[in-house]
Protein backbone atom coordinates (compact mmCIF):
# COMPACT_ATOMS: atom_id res chain seq x y z
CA UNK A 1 -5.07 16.82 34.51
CA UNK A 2 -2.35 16.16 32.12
CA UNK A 3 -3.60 14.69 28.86
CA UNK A 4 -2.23 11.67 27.67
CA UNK A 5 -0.58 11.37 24.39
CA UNK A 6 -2.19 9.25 21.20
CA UNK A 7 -0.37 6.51 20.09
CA UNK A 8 0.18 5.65 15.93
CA UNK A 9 2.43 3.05 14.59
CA UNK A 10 3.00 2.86 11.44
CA UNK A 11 5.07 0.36 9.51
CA UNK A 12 7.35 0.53 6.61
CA UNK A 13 8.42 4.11 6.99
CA UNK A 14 12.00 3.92 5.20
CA UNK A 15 12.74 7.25 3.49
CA UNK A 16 11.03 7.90 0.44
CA UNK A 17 7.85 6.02 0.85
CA UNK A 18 4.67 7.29 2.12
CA UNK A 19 4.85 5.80 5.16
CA UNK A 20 7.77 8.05 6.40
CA UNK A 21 5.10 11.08 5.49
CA UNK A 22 2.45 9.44 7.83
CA UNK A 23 5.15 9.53 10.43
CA UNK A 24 5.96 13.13 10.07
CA UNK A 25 2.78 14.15 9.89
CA UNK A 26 1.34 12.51 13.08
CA UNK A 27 3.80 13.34 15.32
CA UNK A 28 3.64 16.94 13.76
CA UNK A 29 0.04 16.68 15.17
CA UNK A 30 0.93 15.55 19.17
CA UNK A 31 0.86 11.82 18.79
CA UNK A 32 3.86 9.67 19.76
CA UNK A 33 4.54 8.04 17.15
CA UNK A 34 5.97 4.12 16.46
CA UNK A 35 8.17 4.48 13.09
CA UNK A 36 8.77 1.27 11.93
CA UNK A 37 10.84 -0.29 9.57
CA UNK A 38 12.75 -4.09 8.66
CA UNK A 39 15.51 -1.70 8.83
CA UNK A 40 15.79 1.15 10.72
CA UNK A 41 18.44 2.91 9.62
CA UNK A 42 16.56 3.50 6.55
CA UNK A 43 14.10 5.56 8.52
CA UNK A 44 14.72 9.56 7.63
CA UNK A 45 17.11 11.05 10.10
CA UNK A 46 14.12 13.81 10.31
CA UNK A 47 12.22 10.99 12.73
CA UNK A 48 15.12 9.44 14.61
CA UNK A 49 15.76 13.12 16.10
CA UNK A 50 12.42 14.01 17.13
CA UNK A 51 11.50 13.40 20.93
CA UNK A 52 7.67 12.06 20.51
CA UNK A 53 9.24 9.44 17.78
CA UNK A 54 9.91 6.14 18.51
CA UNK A 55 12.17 4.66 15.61
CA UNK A 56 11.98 0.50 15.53
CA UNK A 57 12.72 -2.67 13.95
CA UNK A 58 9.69 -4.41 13.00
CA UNK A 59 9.82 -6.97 10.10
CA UNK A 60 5.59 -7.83 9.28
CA UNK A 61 6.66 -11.58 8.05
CA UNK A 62 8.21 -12.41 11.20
CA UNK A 63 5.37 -13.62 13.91
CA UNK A 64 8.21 -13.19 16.15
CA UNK A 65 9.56 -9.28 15.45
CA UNK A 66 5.58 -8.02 15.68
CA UNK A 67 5.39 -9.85 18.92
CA UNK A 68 8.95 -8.33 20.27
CA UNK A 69 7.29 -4.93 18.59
CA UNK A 70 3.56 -5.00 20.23
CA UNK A 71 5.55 -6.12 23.84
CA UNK A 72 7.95 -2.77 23.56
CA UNK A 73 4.86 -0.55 22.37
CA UNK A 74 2.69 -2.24 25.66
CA UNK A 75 5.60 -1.32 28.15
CA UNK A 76 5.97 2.01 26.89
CA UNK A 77 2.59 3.49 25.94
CA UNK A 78 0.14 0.90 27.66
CA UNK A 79 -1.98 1.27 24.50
CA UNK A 80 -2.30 1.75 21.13
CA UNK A 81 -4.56 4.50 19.35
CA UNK A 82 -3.82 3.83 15.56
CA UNK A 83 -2.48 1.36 13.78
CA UNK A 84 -1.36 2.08 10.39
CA UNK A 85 -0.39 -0.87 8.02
CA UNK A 86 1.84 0.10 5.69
CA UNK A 87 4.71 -2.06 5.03
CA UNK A 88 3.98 -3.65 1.44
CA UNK A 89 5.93 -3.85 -1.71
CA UNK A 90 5.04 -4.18 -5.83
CA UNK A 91 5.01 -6.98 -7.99
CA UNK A 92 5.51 -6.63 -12.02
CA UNK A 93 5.79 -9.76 -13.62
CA UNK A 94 3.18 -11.45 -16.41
CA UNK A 95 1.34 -14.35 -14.18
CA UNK A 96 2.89 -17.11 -16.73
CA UNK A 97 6.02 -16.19 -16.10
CA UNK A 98 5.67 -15.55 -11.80
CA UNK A 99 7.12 -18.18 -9.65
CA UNK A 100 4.71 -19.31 -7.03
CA UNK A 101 7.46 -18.90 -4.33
CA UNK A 102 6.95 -15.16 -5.29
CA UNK A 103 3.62 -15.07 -5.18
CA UNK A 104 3.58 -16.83 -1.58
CA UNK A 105 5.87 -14.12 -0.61
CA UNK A 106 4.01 -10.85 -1.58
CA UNK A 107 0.64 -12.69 -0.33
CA UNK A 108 2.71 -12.84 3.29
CA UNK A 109 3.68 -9.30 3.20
CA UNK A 110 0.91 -7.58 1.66
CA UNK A 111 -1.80 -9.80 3.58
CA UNK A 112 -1.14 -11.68 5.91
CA UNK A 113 1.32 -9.12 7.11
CA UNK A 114 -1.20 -6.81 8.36
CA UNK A 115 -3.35 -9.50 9.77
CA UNK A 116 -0.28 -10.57 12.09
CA UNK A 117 -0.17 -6.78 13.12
CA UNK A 118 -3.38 -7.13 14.06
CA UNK A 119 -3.59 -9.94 16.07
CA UNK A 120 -0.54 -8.79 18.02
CA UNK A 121 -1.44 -5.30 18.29
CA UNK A 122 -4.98 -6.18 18.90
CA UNK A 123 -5.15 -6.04 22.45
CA UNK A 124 -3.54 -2.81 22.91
CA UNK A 125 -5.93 -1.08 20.18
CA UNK A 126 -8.94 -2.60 21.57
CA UNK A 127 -8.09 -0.91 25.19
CA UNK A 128 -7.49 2.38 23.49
CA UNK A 129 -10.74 2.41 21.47
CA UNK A 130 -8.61 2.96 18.90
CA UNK A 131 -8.42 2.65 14.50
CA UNK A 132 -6.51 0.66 12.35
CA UNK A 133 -5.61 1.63 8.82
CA UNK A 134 -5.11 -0.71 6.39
CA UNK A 135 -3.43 1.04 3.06
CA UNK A 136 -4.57 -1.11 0.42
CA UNK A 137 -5.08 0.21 -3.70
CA UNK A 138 -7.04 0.55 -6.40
CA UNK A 139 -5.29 -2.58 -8.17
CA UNK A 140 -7.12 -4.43 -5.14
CA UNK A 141 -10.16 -3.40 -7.52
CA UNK A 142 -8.96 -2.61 -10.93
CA UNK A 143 -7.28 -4.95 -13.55
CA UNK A 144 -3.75 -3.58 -14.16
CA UNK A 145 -2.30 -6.08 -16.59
CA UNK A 146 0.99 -8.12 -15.49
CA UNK A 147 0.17 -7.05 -11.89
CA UNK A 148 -1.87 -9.49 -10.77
CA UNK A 149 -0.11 -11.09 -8.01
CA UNK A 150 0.10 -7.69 -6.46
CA UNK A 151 -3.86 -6.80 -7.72
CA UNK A 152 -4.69 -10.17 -5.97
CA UNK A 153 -2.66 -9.43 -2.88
CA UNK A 154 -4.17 -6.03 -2.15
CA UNK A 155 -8.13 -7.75 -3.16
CA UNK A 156 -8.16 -10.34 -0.61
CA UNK A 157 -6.66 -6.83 2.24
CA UNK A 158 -9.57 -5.06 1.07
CA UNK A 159 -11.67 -7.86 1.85
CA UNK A 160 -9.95 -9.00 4.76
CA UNK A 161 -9.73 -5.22 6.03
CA UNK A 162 -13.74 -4.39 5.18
CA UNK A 163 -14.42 -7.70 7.49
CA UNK A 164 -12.45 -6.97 10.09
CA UNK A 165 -13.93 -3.56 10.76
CA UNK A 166 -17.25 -5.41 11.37
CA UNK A 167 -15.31 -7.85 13.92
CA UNK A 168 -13.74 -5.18 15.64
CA UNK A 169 -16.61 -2.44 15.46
CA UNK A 170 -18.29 -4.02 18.63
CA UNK A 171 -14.77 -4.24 20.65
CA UNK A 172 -15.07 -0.40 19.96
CA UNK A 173 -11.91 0.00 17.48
CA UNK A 174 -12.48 1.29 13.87
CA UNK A 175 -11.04 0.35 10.65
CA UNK A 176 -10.85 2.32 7.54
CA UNK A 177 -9.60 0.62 4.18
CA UNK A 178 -7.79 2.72 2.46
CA UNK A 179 -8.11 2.61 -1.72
CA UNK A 180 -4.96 4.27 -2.31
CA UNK A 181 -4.19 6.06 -5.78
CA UNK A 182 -1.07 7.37 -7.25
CA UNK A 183 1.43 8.52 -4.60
CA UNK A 184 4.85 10.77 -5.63
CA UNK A 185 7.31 7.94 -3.56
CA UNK A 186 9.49 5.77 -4.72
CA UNK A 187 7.03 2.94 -4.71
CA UNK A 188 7.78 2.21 -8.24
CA UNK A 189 11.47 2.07 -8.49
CA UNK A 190 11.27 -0.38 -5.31
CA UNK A 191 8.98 -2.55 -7.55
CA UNK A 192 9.69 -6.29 -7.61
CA UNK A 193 9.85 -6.66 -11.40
CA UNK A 194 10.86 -10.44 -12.54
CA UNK A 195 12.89 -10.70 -15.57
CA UNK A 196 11.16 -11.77 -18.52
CA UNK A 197 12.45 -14.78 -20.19
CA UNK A 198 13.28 -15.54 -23.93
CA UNK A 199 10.41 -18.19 -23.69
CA UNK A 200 7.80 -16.32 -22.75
CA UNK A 201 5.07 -15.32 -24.58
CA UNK A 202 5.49 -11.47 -23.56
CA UNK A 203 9.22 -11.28 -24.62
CA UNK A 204 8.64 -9.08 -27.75
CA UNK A 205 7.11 -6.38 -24.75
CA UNK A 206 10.04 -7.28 -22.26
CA UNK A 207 11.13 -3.65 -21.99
CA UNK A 208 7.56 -2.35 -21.48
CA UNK A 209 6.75 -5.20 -18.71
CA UNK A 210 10.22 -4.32 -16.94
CA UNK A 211 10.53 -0.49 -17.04
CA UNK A 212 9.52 0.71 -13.96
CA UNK A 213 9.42 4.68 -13.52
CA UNK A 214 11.11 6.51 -10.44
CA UNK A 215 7.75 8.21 -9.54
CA UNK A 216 4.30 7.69 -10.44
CA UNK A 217 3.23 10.59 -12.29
CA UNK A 218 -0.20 11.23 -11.37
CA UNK A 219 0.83 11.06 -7.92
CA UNK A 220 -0.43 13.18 -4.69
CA UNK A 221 2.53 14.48 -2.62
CA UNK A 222 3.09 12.04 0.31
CA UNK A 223 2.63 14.86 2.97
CA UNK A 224 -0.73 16.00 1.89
CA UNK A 225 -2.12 12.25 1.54
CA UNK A 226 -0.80 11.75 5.17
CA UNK A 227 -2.15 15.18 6.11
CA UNK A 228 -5.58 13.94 4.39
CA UNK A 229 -5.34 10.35 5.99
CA UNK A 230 -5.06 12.13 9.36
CA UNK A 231 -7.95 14.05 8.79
CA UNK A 232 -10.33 11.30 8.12
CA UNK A 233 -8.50 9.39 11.38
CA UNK A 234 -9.50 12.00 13.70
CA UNK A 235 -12.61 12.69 12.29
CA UNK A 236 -13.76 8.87 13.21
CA UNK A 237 -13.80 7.74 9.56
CA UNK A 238 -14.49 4.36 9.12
CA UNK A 239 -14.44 1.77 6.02
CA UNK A 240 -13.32 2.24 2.24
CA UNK A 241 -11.69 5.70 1.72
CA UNK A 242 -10.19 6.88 -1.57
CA UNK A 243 -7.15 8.65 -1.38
CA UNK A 244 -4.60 9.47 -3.99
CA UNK A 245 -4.12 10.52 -7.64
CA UNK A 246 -6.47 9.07 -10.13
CA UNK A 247 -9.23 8.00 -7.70
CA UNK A 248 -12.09 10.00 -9.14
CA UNK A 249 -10.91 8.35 -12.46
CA UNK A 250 -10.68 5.08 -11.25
CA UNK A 251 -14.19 5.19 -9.22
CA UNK A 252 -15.74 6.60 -12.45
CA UNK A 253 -14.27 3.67 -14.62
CA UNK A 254 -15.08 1.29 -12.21
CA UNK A 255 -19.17 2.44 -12.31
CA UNK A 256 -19.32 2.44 -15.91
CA UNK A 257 -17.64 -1.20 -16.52
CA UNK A 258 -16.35 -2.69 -13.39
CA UNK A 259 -15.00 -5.47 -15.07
CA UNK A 260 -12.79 -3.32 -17.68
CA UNK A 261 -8.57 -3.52 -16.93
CA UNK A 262 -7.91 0.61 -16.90
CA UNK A 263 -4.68 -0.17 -18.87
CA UNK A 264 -4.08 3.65 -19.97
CA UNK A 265 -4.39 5.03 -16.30
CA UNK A 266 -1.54 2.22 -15.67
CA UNK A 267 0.78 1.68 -18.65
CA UNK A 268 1.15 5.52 -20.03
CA UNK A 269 4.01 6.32 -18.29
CA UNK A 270 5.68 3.60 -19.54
CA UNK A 271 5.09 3.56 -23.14
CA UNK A 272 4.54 7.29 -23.78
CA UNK A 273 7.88 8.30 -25.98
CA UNK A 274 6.78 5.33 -28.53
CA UNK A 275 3.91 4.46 -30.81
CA UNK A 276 3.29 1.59 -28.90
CA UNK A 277 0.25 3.45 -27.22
CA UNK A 278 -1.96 0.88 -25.30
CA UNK A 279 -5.63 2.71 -25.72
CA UNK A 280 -8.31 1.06 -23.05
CA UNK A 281 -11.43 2.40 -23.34
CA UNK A 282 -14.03 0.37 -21.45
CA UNK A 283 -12.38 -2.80 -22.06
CA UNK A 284 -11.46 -1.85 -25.46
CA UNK A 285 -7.81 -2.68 -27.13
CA UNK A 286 -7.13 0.17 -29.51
CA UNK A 287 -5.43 -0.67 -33.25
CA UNK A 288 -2.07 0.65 -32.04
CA UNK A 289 -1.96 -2.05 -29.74
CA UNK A 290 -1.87 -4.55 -32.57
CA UNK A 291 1.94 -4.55 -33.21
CA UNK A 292 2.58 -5.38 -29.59
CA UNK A 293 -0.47 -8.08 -29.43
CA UNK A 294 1.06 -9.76 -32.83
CA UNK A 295 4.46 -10.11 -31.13
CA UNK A 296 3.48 -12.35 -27.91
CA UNK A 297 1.57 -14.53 -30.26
């Protein structure tokens, strides 16, 4: 008998995100593999050539592109083994100063983007027995200052992901929440960072709030986290999962004060060539940090 081939589709696998690794690494590993992108000609070149990749347009805002997307997947595969969500983006922006148009926005991509994924694709995974992965982050758990649309965005996934799984456990499909830490993509330079106005009350830290790094520096390569993220797929993982740099650090923080914003884990990049060193330690402002706090008042 001729063994069938396990499904994965994965979304938001432009080049240069993690979600291109996930690609490469699956279908590296047998399965036939769903690439998906908003636009697929951003997808490496690496996964349009090989034969057990299937590169397509998927947008997760549109109700209508999943739907055209689960419809293609059911006519070609039949099923779906894992489903891997994701397609999300950043949000940098003090919460005073955030339209809530934007807000609205990264809530429908980062939330109720996967739960449109899974409603479509729901059917298919349920008939496989299958997994879905929902890559969520620590700032679904930590406090990262002038992130909180984002922090807020990935919170109510991890919720909405950790519920699910007991929904789904009883149709026989598995869901693992992933707490993702620092990956080495491009994550931060595709950041949505909103320009901070003269009036606002953070203007004397403008450049701080805007810069955005190319990489995060305490990141895990992509390939490894996808290699690791495959592991604990096949090994019939289920619920939170902590993958990426900074996780021990972030779990550790998180026991001793869970309320605390880690500010040093996510600010030092940013602010390292000046004297403007933000020092959190357990909730903690340090004195350095009383030049900056004097000039928004």
């Amino acid at each position: 008998m001729v063994a069938v081939r396990k499904t994965a589709l994965i979304t938001g696998c432009s080049a240069g995100g993690v979600g291109a690794a996930i690609a490469e690494v699956f279908q590296e590993h047998g399965y036939h593999v769903f690439a998906t992108a908003r636009t697929p000609s951003k997808v490496p070149q690496t996964l349009h050539a090989a034969s057990n990749v299937t590169v397509m347009s998927l947008d997760v805002m549109s109700v209508d592109s999943i739907a055209a997307a689960a419809e293609q997947v059911a006519k070609q595969a039949g099923k779906l083994d894992v489903l891997i969500n994701n397609a999300g983006l950043g949000l940098n922006a003090p919460v005073l100063d955030t339209p809530l148009k934007e807000a609205k926005q990264l809530f429908d991509l980062n939330f109720f983007g996967p739960m449109a994924m899974l409603q479509s694709f729901g059917p298919l995974l349920i008939k496989a027995k299958g997994c879905v992965v929902n890559i969520s982050s620590v700032g679904g758990a930590i406090n990262f200052p002038f992130s909180s649309i984002y922090n807020a965005s990935k919170a109510a996934l991890i919720q909405g992901s950790e519920t699910w799984r007991l929904e789904l456990a009883p149709l026989g499909v598995r869901t693992i929440t992933l707490m993702t830490g620092g990956i080495a993509t491009s994550f931060f330079s595709n950041m949505r960072t909103l320009p901070i106005p003269e009036s606002s009350n953070y203007y004397g830290i403008k450049s701080i709030i805007e810069e955005n790094p190319d990489q995060n520096p305490y990141g895990m390569e992509p390939k490894a986290f996808a290699t690791q993220l495959l592991r604990h797929v096949e090994r019939g993982a289920s619920g939170k999962i902590w993958l990426g740099g900074g996780v021990a650090m972030a779990r550790m923080l998180l026991w001793l004060s869970p309320s605390s914003a880690v500010v040093s884990i996510h600010i030092r990049h940013r602010i390292s060539s000046t004297e403007d060193w933000l020092t959190v330690n357990i909730g903690w402002i340090g004195r350095k940090t009383e030049a900056i706090l004097q000039s928004i008042g």
